[in-house]
PDB file of N, CA and C in Angstrom:
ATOM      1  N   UNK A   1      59.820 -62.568  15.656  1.00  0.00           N
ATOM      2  CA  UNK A   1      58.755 -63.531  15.929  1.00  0.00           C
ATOM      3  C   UNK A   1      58.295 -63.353  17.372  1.00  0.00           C
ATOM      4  N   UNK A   2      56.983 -63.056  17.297  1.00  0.00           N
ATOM      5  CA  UNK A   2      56.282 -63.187  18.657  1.00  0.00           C
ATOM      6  C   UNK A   2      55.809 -64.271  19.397  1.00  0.00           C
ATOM      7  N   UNK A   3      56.625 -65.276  18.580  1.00  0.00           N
ATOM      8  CA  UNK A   3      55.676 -67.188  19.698  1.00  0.00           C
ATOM      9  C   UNK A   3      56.872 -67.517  21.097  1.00  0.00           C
ATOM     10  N   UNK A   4      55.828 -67.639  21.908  1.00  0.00           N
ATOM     11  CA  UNK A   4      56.731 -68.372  22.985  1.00  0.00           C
ATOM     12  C   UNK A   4      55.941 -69.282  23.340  1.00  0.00           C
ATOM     13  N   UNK A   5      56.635 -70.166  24.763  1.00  0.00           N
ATOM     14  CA  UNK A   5      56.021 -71.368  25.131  1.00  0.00           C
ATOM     15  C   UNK A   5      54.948 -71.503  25.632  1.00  0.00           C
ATOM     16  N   UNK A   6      54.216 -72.180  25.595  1.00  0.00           N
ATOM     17  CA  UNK A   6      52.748 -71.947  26.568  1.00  0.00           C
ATOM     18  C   UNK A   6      51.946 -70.997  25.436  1.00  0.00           C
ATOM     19  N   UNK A   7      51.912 -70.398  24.100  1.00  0.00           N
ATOM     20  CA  UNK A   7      50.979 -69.720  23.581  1.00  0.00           C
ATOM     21  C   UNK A   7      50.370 -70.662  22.966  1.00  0.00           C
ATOM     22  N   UNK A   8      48.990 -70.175  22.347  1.00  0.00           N
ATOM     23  CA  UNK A   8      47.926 -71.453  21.879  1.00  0.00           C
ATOM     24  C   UNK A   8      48.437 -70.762  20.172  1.00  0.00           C
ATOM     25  N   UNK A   9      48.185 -71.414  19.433  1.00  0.00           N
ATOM     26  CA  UNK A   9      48.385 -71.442  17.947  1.00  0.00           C
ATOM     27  C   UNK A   9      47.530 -72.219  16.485  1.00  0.00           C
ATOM     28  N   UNK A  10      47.306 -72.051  15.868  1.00  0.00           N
ATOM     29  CA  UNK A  10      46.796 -72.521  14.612  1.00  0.00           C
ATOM     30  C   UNK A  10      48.002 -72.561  13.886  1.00  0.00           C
ATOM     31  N   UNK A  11      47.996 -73.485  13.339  1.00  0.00           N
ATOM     32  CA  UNK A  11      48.862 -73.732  11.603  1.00  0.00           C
ATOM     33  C   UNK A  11      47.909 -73.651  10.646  1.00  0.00           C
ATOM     34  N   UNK A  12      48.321 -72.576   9.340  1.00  0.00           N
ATOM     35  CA  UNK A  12      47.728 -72.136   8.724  1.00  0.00           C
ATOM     36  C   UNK A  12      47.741 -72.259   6.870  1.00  0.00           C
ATOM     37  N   UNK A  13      49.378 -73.194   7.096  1.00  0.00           N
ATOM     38  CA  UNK A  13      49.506 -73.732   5.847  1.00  0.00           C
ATOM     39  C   UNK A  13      50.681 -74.677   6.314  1.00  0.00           C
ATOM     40  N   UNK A  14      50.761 -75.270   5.352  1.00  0.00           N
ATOM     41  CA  UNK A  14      51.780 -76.648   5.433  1.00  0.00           C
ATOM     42  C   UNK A  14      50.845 -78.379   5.936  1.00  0.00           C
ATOM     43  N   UNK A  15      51.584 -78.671   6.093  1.00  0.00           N
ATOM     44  CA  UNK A  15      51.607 -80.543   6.529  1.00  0.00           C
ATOM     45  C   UNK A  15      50.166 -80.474   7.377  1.00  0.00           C
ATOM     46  N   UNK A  16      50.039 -79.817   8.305  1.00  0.00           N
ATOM     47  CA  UNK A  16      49.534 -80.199   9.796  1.00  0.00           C
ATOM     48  C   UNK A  16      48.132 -78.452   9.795  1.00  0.00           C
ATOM     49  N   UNK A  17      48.183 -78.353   8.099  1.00  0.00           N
ATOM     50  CA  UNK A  17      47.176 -76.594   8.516  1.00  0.00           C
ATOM     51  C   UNK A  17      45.846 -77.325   9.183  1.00  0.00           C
ATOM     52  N   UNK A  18      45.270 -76.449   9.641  1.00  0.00           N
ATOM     53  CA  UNK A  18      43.805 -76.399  10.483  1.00  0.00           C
ATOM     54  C   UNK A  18      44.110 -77.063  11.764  1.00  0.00           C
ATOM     55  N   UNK A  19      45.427 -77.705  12.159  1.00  0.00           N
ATOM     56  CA  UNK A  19      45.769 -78.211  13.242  1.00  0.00           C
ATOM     57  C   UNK A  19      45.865 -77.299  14.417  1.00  0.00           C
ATOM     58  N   UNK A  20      45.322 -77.142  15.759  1.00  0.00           N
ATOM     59  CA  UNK A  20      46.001 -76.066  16.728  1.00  0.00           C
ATOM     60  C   UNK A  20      46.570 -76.879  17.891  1.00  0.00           C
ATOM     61  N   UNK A  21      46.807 -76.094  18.545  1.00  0.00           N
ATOM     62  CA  UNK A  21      47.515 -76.567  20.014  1.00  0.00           C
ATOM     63  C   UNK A  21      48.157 -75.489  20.821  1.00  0.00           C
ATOM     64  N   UNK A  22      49.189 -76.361  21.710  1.00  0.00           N
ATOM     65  CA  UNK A  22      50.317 -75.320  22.355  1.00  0.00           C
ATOM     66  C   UNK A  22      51.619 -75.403  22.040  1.00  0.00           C
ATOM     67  N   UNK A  23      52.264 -74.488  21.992  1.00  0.00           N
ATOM     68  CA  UNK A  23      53.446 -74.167  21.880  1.00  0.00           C
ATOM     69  C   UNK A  23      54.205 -74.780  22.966  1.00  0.00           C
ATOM     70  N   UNK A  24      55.283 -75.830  22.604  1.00  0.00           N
ATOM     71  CA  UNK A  24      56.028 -76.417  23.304  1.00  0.00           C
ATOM     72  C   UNK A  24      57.593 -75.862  23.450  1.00  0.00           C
ATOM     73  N   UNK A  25      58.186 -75.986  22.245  1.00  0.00           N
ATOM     74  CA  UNK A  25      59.893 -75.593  21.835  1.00  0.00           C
ATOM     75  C   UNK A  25      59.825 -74.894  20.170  1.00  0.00           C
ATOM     76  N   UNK A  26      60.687 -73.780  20.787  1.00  0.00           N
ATOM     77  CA  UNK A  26      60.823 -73.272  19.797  1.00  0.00           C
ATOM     78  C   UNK A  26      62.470 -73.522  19.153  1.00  0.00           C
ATOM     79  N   UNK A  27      62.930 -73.470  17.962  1.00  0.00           N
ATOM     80  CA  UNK A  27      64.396 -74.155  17.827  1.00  0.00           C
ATOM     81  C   UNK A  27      64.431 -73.141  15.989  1.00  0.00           C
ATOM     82  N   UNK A  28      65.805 -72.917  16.115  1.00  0.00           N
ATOM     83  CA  UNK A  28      66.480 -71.867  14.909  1.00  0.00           C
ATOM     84  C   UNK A  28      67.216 -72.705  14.607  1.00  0.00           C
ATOM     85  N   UNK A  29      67.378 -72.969  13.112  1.00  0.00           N
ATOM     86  CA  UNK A  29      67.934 -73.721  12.456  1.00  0.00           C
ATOM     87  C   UNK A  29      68.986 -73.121  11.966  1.00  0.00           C
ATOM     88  N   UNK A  30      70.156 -73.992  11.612  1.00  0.00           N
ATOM     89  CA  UNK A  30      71.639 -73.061  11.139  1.00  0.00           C
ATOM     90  C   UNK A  30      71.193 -71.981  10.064  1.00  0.00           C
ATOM     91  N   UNK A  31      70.264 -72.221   9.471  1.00  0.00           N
ATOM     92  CA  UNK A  31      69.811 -71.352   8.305  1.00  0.00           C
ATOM     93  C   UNK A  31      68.637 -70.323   8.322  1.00  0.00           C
ATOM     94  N   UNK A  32      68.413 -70.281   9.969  1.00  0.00           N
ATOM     95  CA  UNK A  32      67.393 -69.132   9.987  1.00  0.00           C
ATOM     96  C   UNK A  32      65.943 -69.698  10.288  1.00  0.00           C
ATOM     97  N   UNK A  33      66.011 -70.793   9.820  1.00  0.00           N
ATOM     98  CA  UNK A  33      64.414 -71.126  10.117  1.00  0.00           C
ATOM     99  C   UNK A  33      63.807 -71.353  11.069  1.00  0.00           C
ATOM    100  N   UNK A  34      62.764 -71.113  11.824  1.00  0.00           N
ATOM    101  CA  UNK A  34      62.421 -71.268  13.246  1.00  0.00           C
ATOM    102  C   UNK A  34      61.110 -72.498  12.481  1.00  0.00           C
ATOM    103  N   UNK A  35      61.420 -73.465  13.561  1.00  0.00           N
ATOM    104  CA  UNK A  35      60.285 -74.394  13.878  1.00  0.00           C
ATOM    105  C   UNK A  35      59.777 -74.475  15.567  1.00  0.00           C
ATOM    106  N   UNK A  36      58.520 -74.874  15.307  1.00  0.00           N
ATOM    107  CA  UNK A  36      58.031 -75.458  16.685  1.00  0.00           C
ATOM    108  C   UNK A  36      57.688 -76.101  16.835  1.00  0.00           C
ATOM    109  N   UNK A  37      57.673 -77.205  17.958  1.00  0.00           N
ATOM    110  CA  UNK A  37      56.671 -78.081  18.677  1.00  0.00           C
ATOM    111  C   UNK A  37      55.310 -78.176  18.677  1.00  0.00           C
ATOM    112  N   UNK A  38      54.466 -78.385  18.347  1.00  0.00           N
ATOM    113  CA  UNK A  38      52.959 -77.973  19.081  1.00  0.00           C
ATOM    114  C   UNK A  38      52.416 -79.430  19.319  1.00  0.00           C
ATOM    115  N   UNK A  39      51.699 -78.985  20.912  1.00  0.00           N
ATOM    116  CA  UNK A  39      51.302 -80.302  20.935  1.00  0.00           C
ATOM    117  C   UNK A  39      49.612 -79.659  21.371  1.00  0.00           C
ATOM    118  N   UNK A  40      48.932 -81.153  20.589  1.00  0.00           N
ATOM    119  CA  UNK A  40      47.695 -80.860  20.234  1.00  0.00           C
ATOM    120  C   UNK A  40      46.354 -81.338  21.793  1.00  0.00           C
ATOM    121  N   UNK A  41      45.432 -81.125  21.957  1.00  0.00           N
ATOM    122  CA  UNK A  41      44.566 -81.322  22.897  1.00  0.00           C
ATOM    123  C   UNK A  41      44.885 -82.686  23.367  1.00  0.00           C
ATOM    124  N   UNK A  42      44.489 -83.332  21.977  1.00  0.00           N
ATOM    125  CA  UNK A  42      44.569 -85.218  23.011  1.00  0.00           C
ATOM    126  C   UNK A  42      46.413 -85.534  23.092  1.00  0.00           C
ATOM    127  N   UNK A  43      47.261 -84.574  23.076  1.00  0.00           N
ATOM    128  CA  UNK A  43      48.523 -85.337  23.450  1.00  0.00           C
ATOM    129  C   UNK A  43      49.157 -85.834  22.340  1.00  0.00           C
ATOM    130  N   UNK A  44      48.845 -85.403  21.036  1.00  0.00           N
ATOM    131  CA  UNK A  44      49.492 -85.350  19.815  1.00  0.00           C
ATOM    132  C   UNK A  44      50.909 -84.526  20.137  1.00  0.00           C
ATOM    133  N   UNK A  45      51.864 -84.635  19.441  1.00  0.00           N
ATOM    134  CA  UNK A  45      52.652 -83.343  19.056  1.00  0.00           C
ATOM    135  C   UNK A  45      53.437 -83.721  17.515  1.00  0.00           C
ATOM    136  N   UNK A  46      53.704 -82.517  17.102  1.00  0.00           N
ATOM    137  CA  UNK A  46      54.686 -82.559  16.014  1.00  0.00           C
ATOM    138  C   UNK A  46      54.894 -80.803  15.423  1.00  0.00           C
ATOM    139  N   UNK A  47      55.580 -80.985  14.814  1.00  0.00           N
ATOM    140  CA  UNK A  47      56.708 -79.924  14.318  1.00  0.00           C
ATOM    141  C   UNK A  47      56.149 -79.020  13.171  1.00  0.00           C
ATOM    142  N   UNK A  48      56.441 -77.823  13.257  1.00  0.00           N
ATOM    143  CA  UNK A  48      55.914 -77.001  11.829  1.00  0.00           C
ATOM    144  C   UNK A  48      56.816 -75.593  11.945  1.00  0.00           C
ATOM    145  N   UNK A  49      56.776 -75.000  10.965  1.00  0.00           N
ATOM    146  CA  UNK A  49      57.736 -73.654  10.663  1.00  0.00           C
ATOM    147  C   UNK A  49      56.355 -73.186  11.445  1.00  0.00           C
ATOM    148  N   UNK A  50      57.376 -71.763  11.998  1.00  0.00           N
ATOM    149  CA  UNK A  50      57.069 -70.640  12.601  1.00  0.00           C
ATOM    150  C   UNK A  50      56.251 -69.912  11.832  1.00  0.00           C
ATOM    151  N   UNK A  51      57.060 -69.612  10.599  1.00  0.00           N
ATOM    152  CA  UNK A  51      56.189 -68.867   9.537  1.00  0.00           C
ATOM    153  C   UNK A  51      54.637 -69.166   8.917  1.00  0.00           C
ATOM    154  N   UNK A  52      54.078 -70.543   9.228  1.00  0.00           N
ATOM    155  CA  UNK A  52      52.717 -71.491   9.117  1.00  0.00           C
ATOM    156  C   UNK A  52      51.922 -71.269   9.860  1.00  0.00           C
ATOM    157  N   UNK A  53      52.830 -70.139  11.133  1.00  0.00           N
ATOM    158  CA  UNK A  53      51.801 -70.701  12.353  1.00  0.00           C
ATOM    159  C   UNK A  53      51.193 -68.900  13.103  1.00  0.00           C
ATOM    160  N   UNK A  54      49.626 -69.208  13.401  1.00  0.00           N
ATOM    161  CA  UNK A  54      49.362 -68.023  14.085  1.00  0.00           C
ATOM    162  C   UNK A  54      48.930 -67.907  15.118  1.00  0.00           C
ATOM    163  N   UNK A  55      49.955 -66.986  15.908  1.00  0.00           N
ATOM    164  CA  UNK A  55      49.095 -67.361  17.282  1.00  0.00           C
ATOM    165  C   UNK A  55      47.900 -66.913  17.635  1.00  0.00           C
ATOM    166  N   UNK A  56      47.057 -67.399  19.033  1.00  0.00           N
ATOM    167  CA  UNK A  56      45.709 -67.272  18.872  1.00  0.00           C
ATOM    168  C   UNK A  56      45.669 -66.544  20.256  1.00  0.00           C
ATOM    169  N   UNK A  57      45.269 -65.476  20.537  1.00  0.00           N
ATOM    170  CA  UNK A  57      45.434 -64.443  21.822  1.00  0.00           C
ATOM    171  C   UNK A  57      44.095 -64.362  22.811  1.00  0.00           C
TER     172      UNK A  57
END
């Protein structure tokens, strides 16, 4: 996985798709799964798999 902190991102499926923001924390779950943080322009944040999400360069 290429996301680190401070990258800008889209979610692209799940709970929160068409949502973007920044990359806050990234965190590996006992089972492999990477989630992140993203927090959104007005100061939103919340959580989504890694795998949902693309970063935007």
């Amino acid at each position: 996985m290429d996301i680190q902190n401070g990258d800008r991102c889209r979610v692209v499926a799940g709970t929160h798709k068409d949502r973007s923001g920044t990359v806050e924390d990234l965190n590996t779950s006992r089972t492999g799964a990477v989630t992140i943080t993203v927090r959104t322009a007005d100061g939103d944040r919340f959580k989504a798999l890694a795998k949902n999400v693309v970063v935007e360069r």
